[in-house]
PDB file of N, CA and C in Angstrom:
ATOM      1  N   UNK A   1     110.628 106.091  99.718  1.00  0.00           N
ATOM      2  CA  UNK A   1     109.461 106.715 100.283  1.00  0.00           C
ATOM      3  C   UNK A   1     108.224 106.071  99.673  1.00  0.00           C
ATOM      4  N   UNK A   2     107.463 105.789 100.668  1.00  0.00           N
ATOM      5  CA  UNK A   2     106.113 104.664 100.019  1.00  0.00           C
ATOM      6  C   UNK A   2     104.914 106.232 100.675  1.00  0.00           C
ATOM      7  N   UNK A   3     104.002 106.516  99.408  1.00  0.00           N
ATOM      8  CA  UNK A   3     102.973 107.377  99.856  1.00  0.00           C
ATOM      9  C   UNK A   3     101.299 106.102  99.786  1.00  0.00           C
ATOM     10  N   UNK A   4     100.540 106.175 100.162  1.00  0.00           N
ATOM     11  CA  UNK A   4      99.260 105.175 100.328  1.00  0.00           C
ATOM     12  C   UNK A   4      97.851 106.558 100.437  1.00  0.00           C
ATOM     13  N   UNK A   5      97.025 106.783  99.814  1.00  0.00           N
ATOM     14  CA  UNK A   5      96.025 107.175  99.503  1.00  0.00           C
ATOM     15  C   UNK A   5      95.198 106.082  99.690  1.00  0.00           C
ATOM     16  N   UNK A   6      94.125 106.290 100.619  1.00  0.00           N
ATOM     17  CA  UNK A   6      92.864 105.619 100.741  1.00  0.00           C
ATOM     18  C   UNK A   6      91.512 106.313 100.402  1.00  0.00           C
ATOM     19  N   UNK A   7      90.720 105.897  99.118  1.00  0.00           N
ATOM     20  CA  UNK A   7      89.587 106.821  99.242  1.00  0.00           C
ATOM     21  C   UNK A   7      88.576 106.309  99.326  1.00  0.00           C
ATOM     22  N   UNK A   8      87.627 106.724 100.425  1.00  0.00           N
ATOM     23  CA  UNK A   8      85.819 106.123  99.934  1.00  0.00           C
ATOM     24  C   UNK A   8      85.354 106.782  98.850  1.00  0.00           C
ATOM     25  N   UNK A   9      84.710 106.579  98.048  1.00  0.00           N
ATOM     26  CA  UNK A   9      84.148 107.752  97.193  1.00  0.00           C
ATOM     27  C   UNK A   9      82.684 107.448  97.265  1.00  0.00           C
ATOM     28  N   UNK A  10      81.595 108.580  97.148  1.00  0.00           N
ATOM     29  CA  UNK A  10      80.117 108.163  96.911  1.00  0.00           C
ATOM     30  C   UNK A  10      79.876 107.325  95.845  1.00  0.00           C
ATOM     31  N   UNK A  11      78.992 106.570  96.194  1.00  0.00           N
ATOM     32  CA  UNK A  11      78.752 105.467  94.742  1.00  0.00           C
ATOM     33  C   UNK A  11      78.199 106.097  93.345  1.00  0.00           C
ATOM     34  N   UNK A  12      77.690 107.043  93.696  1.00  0.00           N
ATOM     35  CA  UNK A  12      77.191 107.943  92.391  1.00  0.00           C
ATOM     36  C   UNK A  12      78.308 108.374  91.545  1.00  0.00           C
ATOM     37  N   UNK A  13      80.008 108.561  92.176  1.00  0.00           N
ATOM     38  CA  UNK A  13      80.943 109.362  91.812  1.00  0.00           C
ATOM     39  C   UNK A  13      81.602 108.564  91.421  1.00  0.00           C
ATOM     40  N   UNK A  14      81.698 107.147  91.944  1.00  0.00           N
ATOM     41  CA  UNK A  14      82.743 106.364  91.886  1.00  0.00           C
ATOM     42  C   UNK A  14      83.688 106.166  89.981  1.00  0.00           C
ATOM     43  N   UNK A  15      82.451 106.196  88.939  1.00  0.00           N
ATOM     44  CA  UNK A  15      83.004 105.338  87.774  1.00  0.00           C
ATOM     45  C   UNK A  15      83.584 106.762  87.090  1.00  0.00           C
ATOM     46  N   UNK A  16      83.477 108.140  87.726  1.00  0.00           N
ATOM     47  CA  UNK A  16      83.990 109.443  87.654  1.00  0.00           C
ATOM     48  C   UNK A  16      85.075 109.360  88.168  1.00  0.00           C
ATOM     49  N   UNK A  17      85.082 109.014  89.374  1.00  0.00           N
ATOM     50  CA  UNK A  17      86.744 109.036  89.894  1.00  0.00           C
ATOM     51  C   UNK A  17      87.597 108.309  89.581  1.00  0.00           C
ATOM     52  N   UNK A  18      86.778 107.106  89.210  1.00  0.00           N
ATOM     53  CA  UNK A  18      87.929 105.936  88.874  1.00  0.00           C
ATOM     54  C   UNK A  18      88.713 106.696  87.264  1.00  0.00           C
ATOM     55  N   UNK A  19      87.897 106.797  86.708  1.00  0.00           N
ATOM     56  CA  UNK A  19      88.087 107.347  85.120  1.00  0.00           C
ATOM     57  C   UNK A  19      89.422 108.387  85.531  1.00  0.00           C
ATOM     58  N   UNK A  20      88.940 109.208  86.282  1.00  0.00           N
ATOM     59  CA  UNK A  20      89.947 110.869  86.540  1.00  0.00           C
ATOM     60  C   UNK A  20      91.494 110.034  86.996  1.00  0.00           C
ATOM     61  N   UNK A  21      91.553 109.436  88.262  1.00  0.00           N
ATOM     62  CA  UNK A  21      92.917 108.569  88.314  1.00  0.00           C
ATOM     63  C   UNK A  21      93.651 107.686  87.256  1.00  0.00           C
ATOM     64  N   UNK A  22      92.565 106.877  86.546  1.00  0.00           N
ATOM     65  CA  UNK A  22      93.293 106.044  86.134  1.00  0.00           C
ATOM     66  C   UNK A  22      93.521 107.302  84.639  1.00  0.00           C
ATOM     67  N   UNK A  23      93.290 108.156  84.633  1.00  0.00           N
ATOM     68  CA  UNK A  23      93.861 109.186  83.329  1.00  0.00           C
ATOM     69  C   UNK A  23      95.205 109.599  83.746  1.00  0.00           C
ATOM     70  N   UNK A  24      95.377 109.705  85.110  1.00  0.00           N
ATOM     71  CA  UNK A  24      96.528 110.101  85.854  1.00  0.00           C
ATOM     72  C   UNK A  24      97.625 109.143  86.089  1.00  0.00           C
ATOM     73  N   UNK A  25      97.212 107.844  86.199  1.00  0.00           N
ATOM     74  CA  UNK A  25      98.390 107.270  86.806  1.00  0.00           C
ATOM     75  C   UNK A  25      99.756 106.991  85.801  1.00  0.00           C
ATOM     76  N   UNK A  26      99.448 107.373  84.471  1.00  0.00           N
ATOM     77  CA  UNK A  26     100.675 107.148  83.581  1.00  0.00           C
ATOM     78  C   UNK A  26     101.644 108.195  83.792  1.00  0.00           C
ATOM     79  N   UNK A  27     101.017 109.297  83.883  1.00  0.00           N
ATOM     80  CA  UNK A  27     101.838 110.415  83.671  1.00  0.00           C
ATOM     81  C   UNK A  27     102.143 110.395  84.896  1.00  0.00           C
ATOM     82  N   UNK A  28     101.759 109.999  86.353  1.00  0.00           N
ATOM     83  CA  UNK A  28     102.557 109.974  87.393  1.00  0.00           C
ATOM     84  C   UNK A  28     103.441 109.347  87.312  1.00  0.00           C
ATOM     85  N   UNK A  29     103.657 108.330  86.786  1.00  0.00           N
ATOM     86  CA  UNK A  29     104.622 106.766  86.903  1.00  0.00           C
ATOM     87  C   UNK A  29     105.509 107.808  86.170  1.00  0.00           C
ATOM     88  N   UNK A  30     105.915 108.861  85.282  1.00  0.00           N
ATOM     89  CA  UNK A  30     106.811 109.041  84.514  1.00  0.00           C
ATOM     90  C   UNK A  30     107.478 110.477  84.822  1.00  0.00           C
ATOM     91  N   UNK A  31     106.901 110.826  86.270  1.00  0.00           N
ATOM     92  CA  UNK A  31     107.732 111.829  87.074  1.00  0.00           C
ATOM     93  C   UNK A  31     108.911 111.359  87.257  1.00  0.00           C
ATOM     94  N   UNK A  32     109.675 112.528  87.744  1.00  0.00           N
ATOM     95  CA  UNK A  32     111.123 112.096  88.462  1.00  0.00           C
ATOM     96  C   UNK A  32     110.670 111.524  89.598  1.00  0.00           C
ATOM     97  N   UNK A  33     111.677 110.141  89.976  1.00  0.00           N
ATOM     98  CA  UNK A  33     112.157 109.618  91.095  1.00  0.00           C
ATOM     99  C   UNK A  33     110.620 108.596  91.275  1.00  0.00           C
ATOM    100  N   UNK A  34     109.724 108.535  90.243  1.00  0.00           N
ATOM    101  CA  UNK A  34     108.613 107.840  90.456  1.00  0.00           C
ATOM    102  C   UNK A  34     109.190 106.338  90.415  1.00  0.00           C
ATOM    103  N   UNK A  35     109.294 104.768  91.423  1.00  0.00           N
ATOM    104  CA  UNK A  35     109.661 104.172  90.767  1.00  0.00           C
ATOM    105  C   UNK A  35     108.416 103.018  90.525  1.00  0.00           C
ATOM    106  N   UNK A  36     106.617 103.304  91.261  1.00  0.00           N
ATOM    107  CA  UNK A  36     105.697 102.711  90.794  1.00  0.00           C
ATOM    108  C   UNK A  36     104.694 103.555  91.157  1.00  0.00           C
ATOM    109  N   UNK A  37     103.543 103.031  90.707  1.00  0.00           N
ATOM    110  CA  UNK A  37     102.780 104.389  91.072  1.00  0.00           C
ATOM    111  C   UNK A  37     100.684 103.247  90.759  1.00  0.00           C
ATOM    112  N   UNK A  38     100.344 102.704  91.551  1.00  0.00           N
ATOM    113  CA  UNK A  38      99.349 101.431  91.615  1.00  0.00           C
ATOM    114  C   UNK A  38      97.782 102.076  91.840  1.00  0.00           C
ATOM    115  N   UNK A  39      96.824 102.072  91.164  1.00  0.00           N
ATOM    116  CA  UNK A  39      95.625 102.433  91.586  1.00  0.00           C
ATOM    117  C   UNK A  39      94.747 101.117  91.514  1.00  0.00           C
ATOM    118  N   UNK A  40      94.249 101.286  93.091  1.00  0.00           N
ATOM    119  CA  UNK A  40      93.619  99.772  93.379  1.00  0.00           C
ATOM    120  C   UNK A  40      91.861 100.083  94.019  1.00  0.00           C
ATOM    121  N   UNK A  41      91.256  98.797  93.746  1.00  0.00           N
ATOM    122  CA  UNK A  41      89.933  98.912  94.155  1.00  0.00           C
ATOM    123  C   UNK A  41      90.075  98.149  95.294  1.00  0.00           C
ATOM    124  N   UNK A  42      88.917  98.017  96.019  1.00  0.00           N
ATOM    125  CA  UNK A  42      88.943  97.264  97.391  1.00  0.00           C
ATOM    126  C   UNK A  42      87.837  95.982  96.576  1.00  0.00           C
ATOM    127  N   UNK A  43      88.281  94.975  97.245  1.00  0.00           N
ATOM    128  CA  UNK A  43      87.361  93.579  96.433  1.00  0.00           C
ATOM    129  C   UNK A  43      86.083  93.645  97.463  1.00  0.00           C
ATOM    130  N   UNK A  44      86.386  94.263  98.800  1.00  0.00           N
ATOM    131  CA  UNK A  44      85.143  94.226  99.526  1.00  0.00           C
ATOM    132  C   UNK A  44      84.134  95.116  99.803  1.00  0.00           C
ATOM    133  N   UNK A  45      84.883  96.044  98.672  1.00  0.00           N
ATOM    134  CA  UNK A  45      83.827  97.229  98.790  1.00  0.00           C
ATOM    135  C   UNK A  45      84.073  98.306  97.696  1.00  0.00           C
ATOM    136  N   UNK A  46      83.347  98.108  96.628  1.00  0.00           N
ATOM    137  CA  UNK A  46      83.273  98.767  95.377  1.00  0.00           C
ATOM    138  C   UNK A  46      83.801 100.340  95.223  1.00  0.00           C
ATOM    139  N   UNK A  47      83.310 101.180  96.600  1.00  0.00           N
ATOM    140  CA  UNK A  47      83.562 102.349  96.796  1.00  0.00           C
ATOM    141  C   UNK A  47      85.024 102.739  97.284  1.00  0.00           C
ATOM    142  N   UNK A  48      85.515 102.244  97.513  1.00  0.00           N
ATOM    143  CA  UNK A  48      86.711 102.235  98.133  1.00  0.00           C
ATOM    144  C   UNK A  48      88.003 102.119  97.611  1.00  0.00           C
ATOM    145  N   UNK A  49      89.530 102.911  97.390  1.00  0.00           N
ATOM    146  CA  UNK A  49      90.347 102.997  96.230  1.00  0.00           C
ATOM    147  C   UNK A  49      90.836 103.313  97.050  1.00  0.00           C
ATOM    148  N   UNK A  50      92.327 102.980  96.447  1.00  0.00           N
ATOM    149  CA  UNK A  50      93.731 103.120  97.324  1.00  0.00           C
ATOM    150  C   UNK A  50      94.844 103.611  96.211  1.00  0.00           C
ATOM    151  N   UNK A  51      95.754 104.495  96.252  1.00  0.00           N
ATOM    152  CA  UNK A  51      96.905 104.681  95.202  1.00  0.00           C
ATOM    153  C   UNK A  51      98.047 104.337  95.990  1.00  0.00           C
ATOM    154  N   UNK A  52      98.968 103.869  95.348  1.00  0.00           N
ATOM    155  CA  UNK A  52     100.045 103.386  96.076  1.00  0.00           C
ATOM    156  C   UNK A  52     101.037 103.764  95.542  1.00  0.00           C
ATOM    157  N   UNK A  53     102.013 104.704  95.621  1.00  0.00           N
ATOM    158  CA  UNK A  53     103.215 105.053  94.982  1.00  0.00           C
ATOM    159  C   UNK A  53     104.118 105.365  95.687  1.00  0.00           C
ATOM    160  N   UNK A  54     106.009 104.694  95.300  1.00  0.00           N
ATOM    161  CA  UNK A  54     106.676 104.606  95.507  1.00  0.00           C
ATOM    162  C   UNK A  54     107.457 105.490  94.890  1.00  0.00           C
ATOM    163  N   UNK A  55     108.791 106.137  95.706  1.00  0.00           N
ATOM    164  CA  UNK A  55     109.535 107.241  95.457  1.00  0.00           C
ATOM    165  C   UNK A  55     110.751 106.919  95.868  1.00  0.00           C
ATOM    166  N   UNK A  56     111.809 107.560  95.069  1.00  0.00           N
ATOM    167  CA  UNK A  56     113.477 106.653  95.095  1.00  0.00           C
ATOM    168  C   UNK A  56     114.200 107.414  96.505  1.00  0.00           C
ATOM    169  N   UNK A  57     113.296 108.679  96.642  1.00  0.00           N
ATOM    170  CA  UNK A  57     113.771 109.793  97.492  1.00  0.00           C
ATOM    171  C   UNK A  57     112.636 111.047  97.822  1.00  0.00           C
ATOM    172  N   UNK A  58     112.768 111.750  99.087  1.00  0.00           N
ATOM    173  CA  UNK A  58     112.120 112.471  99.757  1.00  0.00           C
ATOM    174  C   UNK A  58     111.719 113.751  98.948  1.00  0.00           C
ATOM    175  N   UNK A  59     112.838 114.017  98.282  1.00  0.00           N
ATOM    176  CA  UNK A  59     112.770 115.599  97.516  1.00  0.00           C
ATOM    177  C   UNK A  59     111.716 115.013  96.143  1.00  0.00           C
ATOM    178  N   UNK A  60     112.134 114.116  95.627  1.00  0.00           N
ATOM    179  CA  UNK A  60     110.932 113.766  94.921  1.00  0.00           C
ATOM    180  C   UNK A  60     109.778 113.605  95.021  1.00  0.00           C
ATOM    181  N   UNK A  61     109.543 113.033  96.044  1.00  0.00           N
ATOM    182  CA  UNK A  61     108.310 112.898  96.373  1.00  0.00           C
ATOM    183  C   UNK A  61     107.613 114.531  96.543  1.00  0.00           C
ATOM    184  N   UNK A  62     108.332 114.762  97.428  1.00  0.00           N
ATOM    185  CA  UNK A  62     108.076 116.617  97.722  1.00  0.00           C
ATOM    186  C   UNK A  62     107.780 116.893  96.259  1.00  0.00           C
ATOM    187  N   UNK A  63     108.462 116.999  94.909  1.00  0.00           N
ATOM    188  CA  UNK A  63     108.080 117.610  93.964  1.00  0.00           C
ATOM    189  C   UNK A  63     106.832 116.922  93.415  1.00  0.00           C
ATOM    190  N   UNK A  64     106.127 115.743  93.687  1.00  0.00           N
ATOM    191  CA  UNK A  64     105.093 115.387  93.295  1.00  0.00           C
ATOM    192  C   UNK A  64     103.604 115.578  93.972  1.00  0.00           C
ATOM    193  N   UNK A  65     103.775 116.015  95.624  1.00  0.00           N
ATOM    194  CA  UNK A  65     103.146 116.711  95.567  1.00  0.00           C
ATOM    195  C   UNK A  65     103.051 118.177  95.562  1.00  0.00           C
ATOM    196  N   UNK A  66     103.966 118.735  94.858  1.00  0.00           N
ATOM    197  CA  UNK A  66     103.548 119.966  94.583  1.00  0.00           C
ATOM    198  C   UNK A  66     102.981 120.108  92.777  1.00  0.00           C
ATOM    199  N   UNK A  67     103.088 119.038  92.443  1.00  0.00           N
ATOM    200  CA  UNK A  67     103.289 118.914  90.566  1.00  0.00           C
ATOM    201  C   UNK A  67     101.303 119.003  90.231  1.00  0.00           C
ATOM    202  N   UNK A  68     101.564 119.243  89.307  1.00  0.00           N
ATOM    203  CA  UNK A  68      99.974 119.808  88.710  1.00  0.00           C
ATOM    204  C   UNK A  68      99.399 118.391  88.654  1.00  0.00           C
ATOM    205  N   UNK A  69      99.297 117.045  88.657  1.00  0.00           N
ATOM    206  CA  UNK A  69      99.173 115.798  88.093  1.00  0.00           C
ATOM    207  C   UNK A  69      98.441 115.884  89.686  1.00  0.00           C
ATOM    208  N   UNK A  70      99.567 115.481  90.941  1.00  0.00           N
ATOM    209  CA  UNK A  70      98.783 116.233  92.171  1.00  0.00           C
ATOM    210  C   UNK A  70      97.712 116.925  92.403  1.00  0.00           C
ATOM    211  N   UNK A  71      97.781 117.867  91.777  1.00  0.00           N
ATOM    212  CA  UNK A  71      96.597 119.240  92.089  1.00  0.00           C
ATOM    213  C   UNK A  71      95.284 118.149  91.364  1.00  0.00           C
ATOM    214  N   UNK A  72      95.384 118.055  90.359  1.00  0.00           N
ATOM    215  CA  UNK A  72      94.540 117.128  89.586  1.00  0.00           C
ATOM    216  C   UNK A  72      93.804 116.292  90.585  1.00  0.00           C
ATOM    217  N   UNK A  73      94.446 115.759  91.163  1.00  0.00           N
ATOM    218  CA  UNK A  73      94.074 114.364  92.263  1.00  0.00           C
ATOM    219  C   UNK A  73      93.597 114.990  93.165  1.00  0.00           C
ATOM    220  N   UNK A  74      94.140 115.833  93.514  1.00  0.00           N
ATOM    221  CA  UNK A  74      93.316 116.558  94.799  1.00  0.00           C
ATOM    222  C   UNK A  74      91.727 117.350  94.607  1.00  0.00           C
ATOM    223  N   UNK A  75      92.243 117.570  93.335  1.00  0.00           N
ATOM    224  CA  UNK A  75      90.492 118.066  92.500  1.00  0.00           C
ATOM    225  C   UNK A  75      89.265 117.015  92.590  1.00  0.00           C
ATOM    226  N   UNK A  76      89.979 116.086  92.364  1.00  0.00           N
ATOM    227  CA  UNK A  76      89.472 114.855  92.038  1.00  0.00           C
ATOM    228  C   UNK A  76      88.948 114.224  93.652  1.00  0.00           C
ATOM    229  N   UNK A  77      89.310 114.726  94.340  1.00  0.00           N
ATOM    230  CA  UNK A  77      89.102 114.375  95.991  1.00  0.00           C
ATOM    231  C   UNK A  77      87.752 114.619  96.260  1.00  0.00           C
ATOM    232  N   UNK A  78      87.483 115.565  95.298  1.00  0.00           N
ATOM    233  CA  UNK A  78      85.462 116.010  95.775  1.00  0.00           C
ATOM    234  C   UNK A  78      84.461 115.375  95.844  1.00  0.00           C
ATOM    235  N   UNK A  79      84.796 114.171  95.255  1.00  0.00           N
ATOM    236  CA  UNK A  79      84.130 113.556  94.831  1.00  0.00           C
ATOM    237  C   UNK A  79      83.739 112.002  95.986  1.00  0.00           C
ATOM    238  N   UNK A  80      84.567 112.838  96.648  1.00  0.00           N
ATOM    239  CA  UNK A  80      84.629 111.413  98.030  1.00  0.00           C
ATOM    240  C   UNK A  80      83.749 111.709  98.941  1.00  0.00           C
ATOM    241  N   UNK A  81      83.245 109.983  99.289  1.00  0.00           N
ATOM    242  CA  UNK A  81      82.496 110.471 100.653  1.00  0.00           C
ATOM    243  C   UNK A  81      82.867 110.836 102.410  1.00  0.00           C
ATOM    244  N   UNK A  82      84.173 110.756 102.610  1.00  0.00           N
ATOM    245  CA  UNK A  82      85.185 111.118 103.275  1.00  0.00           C
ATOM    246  C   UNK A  82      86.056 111.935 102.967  1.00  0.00           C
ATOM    247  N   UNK A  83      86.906 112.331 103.805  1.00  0.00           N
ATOM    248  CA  UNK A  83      88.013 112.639 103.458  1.00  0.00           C
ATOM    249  C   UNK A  83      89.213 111.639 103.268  1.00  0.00           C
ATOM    250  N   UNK A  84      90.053 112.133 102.089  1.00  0.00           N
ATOM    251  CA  UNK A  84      90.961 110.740 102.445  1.00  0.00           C
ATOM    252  C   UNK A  84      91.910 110.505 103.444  1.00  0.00           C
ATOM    253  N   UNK A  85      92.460 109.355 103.403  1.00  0.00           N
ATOM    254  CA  UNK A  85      93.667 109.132 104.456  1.00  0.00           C
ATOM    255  C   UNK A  85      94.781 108.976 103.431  1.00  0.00           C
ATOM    256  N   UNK A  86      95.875 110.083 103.832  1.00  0.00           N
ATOM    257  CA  UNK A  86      97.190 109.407 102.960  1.00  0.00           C
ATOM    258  C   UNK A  86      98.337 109.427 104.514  1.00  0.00           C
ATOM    259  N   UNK A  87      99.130 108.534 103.811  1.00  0.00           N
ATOM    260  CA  UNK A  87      99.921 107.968 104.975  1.00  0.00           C
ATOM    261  C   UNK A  87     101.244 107.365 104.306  1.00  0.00           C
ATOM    262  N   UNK A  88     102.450 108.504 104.906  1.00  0.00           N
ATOM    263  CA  UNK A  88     103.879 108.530 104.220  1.00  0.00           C
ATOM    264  C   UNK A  88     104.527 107.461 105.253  1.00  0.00           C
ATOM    265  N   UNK A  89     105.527 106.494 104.429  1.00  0.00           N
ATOM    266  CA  UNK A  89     106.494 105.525 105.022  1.00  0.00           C
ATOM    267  C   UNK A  89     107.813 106.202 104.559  1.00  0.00           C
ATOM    268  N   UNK A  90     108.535 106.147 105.572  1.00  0.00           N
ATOM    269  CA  UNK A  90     110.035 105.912 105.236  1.00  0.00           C
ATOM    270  C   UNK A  90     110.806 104.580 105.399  1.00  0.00           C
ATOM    271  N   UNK A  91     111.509 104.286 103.911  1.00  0.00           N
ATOM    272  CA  UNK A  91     111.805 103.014 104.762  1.00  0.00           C
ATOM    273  C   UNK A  91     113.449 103.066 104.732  1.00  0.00           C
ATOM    274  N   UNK A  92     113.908 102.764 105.498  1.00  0.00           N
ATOM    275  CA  UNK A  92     115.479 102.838 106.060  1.00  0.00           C
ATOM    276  C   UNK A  92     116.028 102.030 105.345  1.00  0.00           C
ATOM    277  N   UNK A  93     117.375 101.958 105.188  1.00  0.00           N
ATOM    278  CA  UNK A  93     118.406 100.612 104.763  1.00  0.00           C
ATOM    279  C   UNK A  93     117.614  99.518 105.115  1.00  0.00           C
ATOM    280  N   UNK A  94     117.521  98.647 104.355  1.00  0.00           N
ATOM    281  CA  UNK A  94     116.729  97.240 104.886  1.00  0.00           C
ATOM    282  C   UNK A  94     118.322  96.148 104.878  1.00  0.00           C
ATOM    283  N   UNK A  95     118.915  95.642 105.472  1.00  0.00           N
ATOM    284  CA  UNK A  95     119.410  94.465 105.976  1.00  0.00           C
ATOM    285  C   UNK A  95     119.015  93.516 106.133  1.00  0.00           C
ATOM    286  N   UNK A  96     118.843  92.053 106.273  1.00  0.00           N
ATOM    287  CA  UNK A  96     118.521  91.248 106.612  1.00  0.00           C
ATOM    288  C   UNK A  96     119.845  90.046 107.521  1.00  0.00           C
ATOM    289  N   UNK A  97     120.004  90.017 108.287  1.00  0.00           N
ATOM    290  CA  UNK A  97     120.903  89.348 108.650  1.00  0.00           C
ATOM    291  C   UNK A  97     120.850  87.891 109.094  1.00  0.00           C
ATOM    292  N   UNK A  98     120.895  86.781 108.735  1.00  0.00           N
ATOM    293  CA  UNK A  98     120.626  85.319 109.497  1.00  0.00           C
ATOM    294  C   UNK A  98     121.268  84.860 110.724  1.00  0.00           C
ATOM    295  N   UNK A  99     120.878  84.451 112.000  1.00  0.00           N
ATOM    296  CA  UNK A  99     121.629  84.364 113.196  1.00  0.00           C
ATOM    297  C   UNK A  99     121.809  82.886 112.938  1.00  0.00           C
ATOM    298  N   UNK A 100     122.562  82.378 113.508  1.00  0.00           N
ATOM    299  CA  UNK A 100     123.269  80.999 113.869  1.00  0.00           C
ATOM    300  C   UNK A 100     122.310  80.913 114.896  1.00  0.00           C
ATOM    301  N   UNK A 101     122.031  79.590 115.156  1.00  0.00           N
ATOM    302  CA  UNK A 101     121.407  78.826 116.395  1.00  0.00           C
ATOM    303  C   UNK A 101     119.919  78.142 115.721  1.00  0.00           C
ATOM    304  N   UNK A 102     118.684  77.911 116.916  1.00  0.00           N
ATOM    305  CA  UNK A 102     118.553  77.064 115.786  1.00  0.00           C
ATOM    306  C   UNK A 102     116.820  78.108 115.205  1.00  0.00           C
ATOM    307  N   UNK A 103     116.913  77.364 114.557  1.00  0.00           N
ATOM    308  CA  UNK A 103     115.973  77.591 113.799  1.00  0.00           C
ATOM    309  C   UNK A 103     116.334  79.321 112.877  1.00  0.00           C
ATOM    310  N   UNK A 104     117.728  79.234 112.477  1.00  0.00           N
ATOM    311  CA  UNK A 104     118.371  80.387 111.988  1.00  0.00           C
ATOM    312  C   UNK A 104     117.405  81.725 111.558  1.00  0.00           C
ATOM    313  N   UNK A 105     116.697  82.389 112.812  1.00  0.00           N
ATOM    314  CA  UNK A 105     115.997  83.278 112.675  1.00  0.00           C
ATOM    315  C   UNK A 105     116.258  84.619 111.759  1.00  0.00           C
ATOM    316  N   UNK A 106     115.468  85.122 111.183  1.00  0.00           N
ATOM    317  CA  UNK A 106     115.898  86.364 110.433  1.00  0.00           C
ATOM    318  C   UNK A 106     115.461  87.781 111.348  1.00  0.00           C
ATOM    319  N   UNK A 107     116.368  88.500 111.398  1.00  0.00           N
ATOM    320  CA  UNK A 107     116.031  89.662 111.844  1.00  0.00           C
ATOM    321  C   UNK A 107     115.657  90.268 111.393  1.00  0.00           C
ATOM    322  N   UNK A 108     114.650  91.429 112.067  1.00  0.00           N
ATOM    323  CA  UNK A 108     113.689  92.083 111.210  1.00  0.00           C
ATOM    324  C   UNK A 108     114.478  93.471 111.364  1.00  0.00           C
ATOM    325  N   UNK A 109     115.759  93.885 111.735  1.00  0.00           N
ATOM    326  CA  UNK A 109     117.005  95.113 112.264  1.00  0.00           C
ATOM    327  C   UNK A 109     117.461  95.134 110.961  1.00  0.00           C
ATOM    328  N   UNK A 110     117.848  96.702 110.839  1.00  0.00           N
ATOM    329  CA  UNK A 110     118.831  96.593 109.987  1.00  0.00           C
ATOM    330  C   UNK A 110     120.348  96.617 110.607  1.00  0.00           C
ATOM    331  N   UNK A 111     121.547  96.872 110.317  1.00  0.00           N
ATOM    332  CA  UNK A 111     122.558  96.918 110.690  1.00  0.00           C
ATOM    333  C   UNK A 111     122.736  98.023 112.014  1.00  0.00           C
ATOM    334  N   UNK A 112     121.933  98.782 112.183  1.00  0.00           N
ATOM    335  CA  UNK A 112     122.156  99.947 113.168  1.00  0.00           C
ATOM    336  C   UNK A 112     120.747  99.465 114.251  1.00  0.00           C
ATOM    337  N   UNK A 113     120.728  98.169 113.587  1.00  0.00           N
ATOM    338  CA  UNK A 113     119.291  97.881 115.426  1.00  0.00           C
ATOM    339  C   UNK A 113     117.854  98.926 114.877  1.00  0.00           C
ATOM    340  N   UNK A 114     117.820  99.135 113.817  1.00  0.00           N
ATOM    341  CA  UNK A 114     116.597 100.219 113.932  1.00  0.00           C
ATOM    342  C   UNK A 114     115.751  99.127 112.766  1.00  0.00           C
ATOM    343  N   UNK A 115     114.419  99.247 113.129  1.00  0.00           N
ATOM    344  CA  UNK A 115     112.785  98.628 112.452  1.00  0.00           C
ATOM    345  C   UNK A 115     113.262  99.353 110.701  1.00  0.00           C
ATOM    346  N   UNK A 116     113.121  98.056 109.727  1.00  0.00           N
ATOM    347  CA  UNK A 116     113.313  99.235 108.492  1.00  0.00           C
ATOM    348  C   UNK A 116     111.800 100.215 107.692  1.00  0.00           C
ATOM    349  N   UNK A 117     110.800 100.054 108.537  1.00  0.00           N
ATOM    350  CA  UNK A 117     109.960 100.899 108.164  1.00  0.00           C
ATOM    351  C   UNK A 117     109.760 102.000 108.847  1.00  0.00           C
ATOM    352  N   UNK A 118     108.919 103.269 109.180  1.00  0.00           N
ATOM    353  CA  UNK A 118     108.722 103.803 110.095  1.00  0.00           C
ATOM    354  C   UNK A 118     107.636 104.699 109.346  1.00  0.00           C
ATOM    355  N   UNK A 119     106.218 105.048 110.368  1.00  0.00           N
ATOM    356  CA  UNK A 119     105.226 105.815 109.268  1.00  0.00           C
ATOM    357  C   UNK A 119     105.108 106.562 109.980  1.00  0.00           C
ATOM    358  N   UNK A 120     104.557 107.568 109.043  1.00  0.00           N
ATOM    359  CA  UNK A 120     104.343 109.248 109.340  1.00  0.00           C
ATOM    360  C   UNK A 120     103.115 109.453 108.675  1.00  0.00           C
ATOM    361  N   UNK A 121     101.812 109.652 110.003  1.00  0.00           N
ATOM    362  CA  UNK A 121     100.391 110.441 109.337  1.00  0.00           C
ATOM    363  C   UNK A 121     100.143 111.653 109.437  1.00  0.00           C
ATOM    364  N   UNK A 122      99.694 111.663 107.993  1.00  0.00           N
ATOM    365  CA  UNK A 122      99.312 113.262 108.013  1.00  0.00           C
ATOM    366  C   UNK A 122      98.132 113.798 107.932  1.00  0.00           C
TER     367      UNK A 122
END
């Protein structure tokens, strides 16, 4: 499970918010089922932050956002000049299979014909 947080934040707030996440992102990385957990700036626009964290499984993830480290972040949301966008991936068995013929194309299927990503906005 891949979760993606996008935030604008006001420029007045920004070196506040950055501070409040990056206090957070250790103790996220060291939840259950956390297996990365990335807080990023945008190079084209100072205001702008993304968290990127990866989860081994669904129920985990579920317990992280219900976990106080969460609530924290969401506190920490006030401070934006938007609202954010977060946006859940599931990603399926990934396969890769090589076909014979030419230019031995890779398929982007896993074994059951299905895309191995699929996103869900919330």
């Amino acid at each position: 499970m891949l979760l993606t947080i996008r935030m604008k934040v006001l420029p007045e707030k920004r070196i506040e918010l950055s501070q409040a996440i990056t206090s957070l992102i250790a103790s996220i990385r060291t939840e259950k089922g956390c297996k990365r957990c990335h807080f990023c700036k945008d190079i084209e626009d100072e205001n702008e932050f993304c968290i990127l964290g990866e989860w081994d499984t669904q129920e985990n993830l579920n317990s992280h956002l219900k976990s106080e480290h969460f609530k924290v972040l969401r506190g920490a949301m006030s401070l934006l000049q938007e609202p954010c966008e977060m946006v859940f991936y599931t990603i399926a068995e990934e396969k890769r299979k090589r076909r014979r013929g030419p230019g031995r194309q890779l398929s982007d299927r896993n074994d059951r014909g299905q895309r191995p990503m699929i996103q869900t906005r919330y």
